[in-house]
C-alpha atoms as a PDB file:
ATOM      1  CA  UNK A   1      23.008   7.331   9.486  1.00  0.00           C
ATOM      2  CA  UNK A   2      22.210   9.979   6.872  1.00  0.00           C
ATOM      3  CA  UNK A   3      19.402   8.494   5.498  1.00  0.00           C
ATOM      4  CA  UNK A   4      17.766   8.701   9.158  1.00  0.00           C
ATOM      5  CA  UNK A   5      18.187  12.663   8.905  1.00  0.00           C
ATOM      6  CA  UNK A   6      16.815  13.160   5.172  1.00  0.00           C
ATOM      7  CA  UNK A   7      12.941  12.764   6.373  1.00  0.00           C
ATOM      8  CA  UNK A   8      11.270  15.814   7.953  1.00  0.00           C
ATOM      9  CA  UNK A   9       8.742  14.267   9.869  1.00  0.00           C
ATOM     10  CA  UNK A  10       5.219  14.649   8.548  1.00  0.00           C
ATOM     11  CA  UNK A  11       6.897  14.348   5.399  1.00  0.00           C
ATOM     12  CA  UNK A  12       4.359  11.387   4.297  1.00  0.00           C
ATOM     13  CA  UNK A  13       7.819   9.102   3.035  1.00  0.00           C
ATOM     14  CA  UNK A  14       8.953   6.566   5.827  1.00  0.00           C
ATOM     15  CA  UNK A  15      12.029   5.364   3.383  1.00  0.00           C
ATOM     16  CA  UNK A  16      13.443   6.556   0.184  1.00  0.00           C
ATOM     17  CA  UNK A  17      11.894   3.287  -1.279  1.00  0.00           C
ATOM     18  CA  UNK A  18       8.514   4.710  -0.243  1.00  0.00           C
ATOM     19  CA  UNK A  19       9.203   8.108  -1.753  1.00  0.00           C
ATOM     20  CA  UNK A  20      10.021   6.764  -5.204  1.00  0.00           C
ATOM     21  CA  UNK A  21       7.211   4.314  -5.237  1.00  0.00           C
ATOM     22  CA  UNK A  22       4.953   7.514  -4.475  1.00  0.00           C
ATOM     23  CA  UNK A  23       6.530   9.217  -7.652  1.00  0.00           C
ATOM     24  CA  UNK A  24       6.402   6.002  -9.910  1.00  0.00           C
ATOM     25  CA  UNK A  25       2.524   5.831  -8.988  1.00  0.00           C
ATOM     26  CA  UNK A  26       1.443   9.295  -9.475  1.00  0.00           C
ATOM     27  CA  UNK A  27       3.531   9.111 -12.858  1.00  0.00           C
ATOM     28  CA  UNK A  28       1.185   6.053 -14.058  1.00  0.00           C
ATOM     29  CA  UNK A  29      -2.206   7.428 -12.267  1.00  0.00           C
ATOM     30  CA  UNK A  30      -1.000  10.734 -14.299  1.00  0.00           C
ATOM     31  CA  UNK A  31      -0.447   8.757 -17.505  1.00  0.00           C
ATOM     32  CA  UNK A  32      -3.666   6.017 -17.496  1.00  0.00           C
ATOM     33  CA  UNK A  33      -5.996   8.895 -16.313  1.00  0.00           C
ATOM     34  CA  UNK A  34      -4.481  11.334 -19.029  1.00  0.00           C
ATOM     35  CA  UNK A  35      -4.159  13.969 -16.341  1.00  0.00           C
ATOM     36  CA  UNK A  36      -1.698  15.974 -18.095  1.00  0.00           C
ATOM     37  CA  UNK A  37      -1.025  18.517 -15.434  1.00  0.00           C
ATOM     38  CA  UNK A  38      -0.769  15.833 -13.048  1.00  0.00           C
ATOM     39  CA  UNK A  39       2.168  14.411 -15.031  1.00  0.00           C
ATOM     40  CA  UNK A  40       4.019  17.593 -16.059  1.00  0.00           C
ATOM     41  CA  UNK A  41       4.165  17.918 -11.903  1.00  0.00           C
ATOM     42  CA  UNK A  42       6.326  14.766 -11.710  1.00  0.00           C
ATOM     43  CA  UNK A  43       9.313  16.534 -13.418  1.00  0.00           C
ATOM     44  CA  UNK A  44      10.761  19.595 -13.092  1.00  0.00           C
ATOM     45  CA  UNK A  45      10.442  22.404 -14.817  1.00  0.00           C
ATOM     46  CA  UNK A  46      13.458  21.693 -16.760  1.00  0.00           C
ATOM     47  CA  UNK A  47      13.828  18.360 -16.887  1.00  0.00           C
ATOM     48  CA  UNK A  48      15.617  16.403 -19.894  1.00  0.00           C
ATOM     49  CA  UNK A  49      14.333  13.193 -21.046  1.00  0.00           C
ATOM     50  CA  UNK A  50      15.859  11.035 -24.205  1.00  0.00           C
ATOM     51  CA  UNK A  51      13.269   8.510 -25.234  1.00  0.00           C
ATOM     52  CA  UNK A  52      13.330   5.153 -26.711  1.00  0.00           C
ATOM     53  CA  UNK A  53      14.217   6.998 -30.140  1.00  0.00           C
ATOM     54  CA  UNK A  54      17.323   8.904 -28.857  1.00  0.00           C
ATOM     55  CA  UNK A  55      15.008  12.184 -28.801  1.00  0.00           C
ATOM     56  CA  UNK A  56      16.145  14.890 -26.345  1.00  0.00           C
ATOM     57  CA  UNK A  57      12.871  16.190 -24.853  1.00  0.00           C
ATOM     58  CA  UNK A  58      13.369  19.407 -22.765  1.00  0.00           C
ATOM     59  CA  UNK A  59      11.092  21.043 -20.481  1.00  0.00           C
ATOM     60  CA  UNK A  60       8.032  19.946 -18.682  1.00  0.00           C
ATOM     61  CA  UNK A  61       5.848  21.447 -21.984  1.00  0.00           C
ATOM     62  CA  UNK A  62       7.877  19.239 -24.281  1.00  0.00           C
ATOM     63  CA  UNK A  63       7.717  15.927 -22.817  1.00  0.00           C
ATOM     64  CA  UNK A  64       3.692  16.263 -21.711  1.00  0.00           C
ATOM     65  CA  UNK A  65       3.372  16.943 -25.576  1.00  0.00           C
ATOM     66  CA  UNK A  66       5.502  13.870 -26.767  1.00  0.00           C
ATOM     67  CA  UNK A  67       3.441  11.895 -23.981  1.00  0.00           C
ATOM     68  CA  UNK A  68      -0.127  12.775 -25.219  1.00  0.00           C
ATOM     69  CA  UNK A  69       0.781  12.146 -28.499  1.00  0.00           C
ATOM     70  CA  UNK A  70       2.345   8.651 -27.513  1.00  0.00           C
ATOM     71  CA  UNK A  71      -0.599   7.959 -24.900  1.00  0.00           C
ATOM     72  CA  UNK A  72      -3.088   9.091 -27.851  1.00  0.00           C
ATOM     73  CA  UNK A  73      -2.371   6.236 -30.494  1.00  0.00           C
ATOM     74  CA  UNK A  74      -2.378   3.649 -28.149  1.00  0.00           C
ATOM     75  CA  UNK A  75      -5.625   4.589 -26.552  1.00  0.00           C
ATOM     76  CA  UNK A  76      -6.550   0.450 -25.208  1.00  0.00           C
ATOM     77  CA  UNK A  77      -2.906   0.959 -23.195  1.00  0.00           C
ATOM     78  CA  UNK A  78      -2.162   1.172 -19.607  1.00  0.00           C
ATOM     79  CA  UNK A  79       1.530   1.434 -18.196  1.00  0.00           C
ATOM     80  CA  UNK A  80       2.767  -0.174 -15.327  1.00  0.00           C
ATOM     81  CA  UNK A  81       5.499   0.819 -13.351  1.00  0.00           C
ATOM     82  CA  UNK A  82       7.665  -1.572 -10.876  1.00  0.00           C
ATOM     83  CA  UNK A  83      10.468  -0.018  -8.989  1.00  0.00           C
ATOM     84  CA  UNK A  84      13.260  -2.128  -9.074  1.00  0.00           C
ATOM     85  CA  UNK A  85      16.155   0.092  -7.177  1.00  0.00           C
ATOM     86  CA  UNK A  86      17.391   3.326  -5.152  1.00  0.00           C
ATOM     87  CA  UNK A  87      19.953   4.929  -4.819  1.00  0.00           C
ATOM     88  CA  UNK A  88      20.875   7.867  -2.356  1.00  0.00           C
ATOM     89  CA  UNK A  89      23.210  10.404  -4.429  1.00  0.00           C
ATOM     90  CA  UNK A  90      23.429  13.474  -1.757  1.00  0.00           C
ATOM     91  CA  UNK A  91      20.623  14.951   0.544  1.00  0.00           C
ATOM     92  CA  UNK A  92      18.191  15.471  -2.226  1.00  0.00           C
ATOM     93  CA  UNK A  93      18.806  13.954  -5.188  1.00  0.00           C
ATOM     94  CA  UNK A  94      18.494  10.039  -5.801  1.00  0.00           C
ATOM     95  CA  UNK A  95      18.290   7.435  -8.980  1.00  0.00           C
ATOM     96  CA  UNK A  96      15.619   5.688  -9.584  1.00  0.00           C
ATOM     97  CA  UNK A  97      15.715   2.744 -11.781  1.00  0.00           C
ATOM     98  CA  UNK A  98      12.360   0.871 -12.869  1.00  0.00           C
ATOM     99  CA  UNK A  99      10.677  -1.575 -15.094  1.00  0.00           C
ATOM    100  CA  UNK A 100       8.301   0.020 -17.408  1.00  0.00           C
ATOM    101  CA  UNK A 101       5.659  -1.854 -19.367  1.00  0.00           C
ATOM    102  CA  UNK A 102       2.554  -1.516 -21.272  1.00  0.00           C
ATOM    103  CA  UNK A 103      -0.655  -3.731 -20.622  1.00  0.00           C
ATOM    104  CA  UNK A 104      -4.207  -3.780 -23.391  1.00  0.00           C
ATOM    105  CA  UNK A 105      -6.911  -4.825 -21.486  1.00  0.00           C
ATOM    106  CA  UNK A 106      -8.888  -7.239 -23.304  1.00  0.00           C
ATOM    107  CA  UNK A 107     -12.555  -5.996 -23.866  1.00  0.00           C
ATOM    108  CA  UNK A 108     -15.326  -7.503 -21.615  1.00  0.00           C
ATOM    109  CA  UNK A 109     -12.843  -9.360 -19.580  1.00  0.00           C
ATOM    110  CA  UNK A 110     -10.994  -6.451 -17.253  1.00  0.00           C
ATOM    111  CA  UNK A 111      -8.231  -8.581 -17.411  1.00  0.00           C
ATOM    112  CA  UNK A 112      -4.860  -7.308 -18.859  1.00  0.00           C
ATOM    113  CA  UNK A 113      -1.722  -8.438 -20.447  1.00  0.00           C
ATOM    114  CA  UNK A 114       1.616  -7.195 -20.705  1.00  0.00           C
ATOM    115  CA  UNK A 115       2.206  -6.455 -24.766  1.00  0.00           C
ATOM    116  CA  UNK A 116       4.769  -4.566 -27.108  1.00  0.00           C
ATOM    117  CA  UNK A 117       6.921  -2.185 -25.397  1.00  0.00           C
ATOM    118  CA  UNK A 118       8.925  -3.019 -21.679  1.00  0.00           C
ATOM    119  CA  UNK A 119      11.878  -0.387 -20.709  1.00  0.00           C
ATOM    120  CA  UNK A 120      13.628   0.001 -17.644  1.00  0.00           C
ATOM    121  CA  UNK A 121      13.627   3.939 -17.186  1.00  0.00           C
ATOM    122  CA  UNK A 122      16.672   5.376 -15.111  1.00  0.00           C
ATOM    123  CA  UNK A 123      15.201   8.447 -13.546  1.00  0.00           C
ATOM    124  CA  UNK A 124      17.787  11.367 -11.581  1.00  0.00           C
ATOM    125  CA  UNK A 125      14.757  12.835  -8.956  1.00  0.00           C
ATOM    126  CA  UNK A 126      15.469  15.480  -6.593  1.00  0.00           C
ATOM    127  CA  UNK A 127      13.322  16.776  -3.774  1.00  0.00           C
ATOM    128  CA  UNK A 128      11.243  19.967  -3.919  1.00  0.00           C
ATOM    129  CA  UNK A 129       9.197  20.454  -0.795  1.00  0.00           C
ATOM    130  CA  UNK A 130       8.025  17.659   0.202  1.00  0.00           C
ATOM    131  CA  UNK A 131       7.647  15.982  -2.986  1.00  0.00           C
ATOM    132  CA  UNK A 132      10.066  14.056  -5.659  1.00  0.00           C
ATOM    133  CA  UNK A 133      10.334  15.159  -9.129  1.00  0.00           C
ATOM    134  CA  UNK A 134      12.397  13.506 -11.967  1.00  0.00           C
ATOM    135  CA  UNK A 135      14.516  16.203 -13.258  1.00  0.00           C
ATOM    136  CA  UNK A 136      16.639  14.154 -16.080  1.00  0.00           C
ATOM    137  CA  UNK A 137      16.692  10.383 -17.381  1.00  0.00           C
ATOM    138  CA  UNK A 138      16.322   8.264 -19.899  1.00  0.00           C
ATOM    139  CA  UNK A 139      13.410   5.627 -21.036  1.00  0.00           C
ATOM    140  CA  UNK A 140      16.299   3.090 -22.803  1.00  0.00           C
END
């Protein structure tokens, strides 16, 4: 089966599931650590991105710019990412579809809640080396 020959071994990814959950969690360790160059690595350099708003954002500069300035008026935010599907497209380039959500943690308690916004992202990823990186999608 194809899937069987995508994987070079050493490669770190045992599925295609496990390769997109890698992405999805360096994506939200990139955003709840504000590691900016961390996050611009999960794209490409040119990827496209419409947002919530309809805004076309275009380039890995772009959309780490429209993320600080998200991330940087909702500073008691987290975002949590669940993967809910695959799919295999060719070779190297898959969809990724996932639930999106923010959480506040309440002070003094650690304990967080899910509040205001909860997308489902549809993410086009292809594979550079040995790594994914979303290279178009939407955050609808």
């Amino acid at each position: 089966m194809l899937k069987h020959a995508v994987y070079a071994i050493g490669s770190g990814c045992k599925s295609e599931q496990d390769c997109a959950q890698q992405l999805l969690n360096r994506l939200q360790r990139a955003i709840n650590q504000r590691h900016w160059p961390l996050f611009a690595s999960c794209f490409t350099e040119q990827v496209v991105l419409v947002n919530l708003l309809g805004q076309r954002l275009t380039g890995q500069a772009e959309l780490t710019h429209y993320q600080q300035q998200l991330i940087d008026m909702y500073q008691d935010r987290v975002w949590v990412y669940q993967l809910l599907h695959v799919q295999q497209l060719d070779l190297d380039t898959f969809l990724i579809n996932a639930e999106q959500h923010w959480q506040r943690t309440q002070q003094g308690s650690g304990l967080q809640h899910k509040v205001g916004l909860c997308s489902t992202p549809l993410y086009v990823v292809k594979r550079q080396g040995s790594q994914w990186r979303i290279c178009a999608g939407n955050t609808l």
